[in-house]
N, C-alpha and C. Protein backbone atom coordinates (compact mmCIF):
# COMPACT_ATOMS: atom_id res chain seq x y z
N UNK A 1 -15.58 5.74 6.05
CA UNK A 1 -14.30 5.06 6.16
C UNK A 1 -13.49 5.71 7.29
N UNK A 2 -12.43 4.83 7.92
CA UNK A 2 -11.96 5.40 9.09
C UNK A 2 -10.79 6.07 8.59
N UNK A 3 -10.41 6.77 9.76
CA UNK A 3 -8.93 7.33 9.45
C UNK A 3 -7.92 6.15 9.22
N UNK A 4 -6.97 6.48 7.61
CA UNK A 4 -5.88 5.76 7.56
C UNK A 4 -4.51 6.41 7.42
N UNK A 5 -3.56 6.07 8.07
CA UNK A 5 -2.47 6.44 8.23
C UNK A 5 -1.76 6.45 6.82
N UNK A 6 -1.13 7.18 6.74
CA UNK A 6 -0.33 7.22 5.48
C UNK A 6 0.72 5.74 5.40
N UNK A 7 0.70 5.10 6.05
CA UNK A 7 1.76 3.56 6.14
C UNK A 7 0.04 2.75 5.61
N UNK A 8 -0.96 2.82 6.04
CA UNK A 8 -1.85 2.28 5.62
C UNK A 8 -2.47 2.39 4.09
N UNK A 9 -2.25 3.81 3.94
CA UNK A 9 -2.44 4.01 1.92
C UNK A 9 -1.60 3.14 1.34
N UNK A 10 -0.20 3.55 1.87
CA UNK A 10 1.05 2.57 0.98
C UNK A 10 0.86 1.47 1.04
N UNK A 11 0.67 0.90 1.69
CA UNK A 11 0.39 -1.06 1.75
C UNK A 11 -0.77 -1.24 0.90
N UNK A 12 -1.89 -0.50 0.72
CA UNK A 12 -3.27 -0.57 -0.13
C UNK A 12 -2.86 -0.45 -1.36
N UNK A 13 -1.99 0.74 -1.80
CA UNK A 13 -1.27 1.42 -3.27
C UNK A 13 -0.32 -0.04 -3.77
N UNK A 14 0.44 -0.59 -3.01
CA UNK A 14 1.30 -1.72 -2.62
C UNK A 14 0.89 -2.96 -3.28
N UNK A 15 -0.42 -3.09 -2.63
CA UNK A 15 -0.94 -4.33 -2.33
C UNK A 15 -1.73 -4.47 -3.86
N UNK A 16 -2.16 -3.55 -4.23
CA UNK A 16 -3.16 -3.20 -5.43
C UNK A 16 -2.51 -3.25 -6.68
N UNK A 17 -1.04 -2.63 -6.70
CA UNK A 17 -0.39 -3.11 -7.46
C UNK A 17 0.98 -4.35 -8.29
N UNK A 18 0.30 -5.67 -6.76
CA UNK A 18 1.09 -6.16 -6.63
C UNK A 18 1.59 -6.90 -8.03
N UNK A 19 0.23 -7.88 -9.03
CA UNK A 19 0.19 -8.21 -10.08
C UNK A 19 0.51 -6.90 -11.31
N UNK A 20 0.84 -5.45 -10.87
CA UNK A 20 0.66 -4.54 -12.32
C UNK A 20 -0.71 -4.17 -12.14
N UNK A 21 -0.56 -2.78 -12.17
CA UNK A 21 -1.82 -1.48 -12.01
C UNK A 21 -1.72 -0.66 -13.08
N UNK A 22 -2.51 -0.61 -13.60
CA UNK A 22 -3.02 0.98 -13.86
C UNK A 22 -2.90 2.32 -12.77
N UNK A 23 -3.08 3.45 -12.96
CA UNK A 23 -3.04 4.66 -12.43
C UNK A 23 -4.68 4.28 -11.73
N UNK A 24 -5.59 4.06 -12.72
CA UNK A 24 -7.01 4.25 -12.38
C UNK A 24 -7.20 3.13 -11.40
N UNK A 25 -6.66 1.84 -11.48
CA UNK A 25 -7.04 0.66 -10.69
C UNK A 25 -6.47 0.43 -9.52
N UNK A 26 -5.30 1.48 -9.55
CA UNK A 26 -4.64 1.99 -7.96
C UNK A 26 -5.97 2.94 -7.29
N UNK A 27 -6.18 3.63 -8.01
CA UNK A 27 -7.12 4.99 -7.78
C UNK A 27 -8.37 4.22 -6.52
N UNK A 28 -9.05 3.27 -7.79
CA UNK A 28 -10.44 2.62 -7.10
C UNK A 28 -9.61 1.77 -6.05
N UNK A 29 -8.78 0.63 -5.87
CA UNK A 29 -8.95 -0.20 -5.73
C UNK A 29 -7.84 0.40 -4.17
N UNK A 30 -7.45 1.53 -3.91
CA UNK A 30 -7.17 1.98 -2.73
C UNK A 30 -8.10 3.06 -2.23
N UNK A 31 -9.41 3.42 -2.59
CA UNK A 31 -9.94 4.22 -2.18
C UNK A 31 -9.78 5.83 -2.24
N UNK A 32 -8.81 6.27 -3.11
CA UNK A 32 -8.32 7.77 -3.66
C UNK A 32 -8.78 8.30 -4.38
N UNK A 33 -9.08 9.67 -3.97
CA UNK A 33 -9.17 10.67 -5.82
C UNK A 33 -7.79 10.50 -6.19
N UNK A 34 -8.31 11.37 -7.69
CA UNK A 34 -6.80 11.20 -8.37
C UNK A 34 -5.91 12.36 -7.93
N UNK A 35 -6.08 13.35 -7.07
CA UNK A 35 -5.10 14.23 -6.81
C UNK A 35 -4.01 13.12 -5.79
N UNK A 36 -4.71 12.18 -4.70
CA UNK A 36 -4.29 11.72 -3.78
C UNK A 36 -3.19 10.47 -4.30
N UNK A 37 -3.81 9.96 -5.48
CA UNK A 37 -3.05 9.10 -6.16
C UNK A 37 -1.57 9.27 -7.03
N UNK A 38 -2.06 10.86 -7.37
CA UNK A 38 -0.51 11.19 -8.48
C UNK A 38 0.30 11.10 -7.40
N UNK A 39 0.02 11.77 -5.99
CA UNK A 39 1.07 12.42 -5.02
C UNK A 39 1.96 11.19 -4.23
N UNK A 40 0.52 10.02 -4.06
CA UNK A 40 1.16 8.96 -3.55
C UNK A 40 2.53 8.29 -4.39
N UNK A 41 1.76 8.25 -5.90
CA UNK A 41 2.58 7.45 -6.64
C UNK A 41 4.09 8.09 -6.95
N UNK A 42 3.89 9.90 -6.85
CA UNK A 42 5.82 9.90 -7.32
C UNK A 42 5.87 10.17 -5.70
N UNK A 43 5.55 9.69 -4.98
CA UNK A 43 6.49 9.84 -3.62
C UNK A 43 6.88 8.56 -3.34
N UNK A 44 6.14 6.95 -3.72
CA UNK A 44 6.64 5.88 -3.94
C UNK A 44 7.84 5.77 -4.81
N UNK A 45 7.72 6.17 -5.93
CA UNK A 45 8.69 6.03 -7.10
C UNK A 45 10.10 6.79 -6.62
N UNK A 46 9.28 7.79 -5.64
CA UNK A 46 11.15 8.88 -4.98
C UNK A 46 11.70 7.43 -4.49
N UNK A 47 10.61 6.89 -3.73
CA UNK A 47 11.31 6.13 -2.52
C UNK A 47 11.71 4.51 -2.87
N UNK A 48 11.65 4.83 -4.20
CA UNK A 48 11.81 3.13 -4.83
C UNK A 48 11.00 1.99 -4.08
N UNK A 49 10.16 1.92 -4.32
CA UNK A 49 8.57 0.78 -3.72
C UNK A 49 8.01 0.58 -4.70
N UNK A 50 7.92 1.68 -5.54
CA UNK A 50 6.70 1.49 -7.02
C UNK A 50 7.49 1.55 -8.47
N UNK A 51 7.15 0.89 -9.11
CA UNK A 51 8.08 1.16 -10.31
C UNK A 51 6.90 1.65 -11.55
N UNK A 52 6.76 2.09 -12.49
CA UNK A 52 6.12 2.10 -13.81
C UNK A 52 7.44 1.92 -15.03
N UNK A 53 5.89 1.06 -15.42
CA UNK A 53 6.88 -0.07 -16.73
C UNK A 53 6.53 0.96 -17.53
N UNK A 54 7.54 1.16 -18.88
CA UNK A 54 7.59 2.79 -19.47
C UNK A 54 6.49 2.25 -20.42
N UNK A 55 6.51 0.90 -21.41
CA UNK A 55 5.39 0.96 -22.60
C UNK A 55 3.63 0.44 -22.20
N UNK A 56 3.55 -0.06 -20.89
CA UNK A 56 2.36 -0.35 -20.68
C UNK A 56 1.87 0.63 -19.45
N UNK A 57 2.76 1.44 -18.82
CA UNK A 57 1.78 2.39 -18.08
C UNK A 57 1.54 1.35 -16.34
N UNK A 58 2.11 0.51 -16.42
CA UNK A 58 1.73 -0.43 -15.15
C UNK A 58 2.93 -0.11 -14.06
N UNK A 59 1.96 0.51 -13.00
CA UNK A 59 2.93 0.34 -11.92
C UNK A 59 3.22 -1.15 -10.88
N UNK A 60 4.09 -1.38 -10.62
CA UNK A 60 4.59 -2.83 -9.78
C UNK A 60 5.19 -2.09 -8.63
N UNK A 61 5.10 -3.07 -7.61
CA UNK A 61 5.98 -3.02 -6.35
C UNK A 61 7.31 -3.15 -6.70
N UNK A 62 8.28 -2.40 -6.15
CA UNK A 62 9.74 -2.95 -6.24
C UNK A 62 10.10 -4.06 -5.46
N UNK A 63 11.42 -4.25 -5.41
CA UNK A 63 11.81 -5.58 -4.76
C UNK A 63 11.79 -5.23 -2.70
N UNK A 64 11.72 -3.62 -2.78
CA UNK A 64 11.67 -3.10 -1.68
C UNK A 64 10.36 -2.63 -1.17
N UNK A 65 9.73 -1.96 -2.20
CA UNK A 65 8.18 -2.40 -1.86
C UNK A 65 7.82 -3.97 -1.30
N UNK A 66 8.22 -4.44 -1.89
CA UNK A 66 7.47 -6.41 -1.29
C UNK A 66 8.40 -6.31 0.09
N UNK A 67 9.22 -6.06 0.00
CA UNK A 67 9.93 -6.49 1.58
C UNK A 67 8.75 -5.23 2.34
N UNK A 68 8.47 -4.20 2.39
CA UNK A 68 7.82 -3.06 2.72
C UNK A 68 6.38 -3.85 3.06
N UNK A 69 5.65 -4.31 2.06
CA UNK A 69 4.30 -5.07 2.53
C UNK A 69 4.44 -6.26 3.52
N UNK A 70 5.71 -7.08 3.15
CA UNK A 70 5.81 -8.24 4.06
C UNK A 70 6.14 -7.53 5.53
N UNK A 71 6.56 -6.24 5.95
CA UNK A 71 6.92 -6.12 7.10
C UNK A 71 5.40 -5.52 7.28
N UNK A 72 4.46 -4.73 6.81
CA UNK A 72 3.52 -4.31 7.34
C UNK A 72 2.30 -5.54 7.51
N UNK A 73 2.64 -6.39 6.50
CA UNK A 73 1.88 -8.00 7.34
C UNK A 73 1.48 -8.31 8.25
N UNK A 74 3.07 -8.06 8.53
CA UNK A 74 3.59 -9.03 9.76
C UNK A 74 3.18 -7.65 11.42
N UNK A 75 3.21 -6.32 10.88
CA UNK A 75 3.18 -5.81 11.90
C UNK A 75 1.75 -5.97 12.34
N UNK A 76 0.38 -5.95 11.21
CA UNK A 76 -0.56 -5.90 11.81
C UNK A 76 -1.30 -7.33 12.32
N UNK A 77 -0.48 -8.66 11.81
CA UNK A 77 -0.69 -9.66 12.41
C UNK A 77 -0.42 -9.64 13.56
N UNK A 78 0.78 -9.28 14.65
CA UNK A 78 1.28 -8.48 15.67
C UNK A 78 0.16 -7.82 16.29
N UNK A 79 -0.06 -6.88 15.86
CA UNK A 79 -1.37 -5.99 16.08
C UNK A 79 -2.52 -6.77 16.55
N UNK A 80 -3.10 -7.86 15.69
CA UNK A 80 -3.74 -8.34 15.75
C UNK A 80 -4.01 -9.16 17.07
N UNK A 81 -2.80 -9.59 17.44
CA UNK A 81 -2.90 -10.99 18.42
C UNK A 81 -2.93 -10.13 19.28
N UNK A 82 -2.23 -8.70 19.92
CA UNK A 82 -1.80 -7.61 20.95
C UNK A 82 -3.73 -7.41 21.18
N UNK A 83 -4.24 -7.30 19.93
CA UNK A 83 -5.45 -6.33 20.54
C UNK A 83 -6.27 -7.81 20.84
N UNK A 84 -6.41 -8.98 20.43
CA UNK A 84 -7.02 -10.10 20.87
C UNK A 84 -6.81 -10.49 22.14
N UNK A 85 -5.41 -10.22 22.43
CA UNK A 85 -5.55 -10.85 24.16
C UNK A 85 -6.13 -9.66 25.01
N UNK A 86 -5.50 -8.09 25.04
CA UNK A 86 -6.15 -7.18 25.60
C UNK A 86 -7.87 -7.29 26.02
N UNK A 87 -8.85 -7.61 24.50
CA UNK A 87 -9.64 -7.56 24.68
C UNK A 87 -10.47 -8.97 25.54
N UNK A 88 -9.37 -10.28 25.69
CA UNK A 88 -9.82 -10.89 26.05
C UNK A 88 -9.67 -10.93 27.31
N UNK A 89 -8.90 -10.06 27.79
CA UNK A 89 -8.32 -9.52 29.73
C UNK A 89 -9.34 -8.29 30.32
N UNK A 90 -10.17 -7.63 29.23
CA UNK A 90 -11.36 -6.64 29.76
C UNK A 90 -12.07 -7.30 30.01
């Protein structure tokens, strides 16, 4: 796997828990051990993006998390078209 930027975990952590996660289904379903996962998740929760619901254990995106994924969307759609014409000018 390639190098991912720490803006790239969060959108995966993000994205994974968009319907309600588990701890473990964040874990697999972003590619983390679980040391990488506790650290992600209370540094989301500092930063209000992730919430956990107290009786089922499910973390959700906040209302600022979703604005947070919709801007990283949109940046790598951006990305996308930037590296399509480049490569189509080599």
């Amino acid at each position: 796997m390639k190098y991912r930027s720490r803006s790239d975990i969060t959108t995966m952590i993000l994205e994974s828990a968009r319907g309600g996660a588990t701890k473990t289904k964040i874990m697999y379903k972003a590619y983390l051990s679980y040391a990488q996962v506790v650290e992600y998740l209370a540094f989301l929760q500092e930063g209000e993006l992730l919430a956990c619901e107290e009786g089922t254990q499910l973390y959700r995106p906040t209302e600022k998390g979703l604005k947070f994924l919709h801007v990283s969307q949109e940046l790598n759609e951006m990305m996308a078209v930037t590296n399509s014409k480049y490569y189509l000018n080599v």
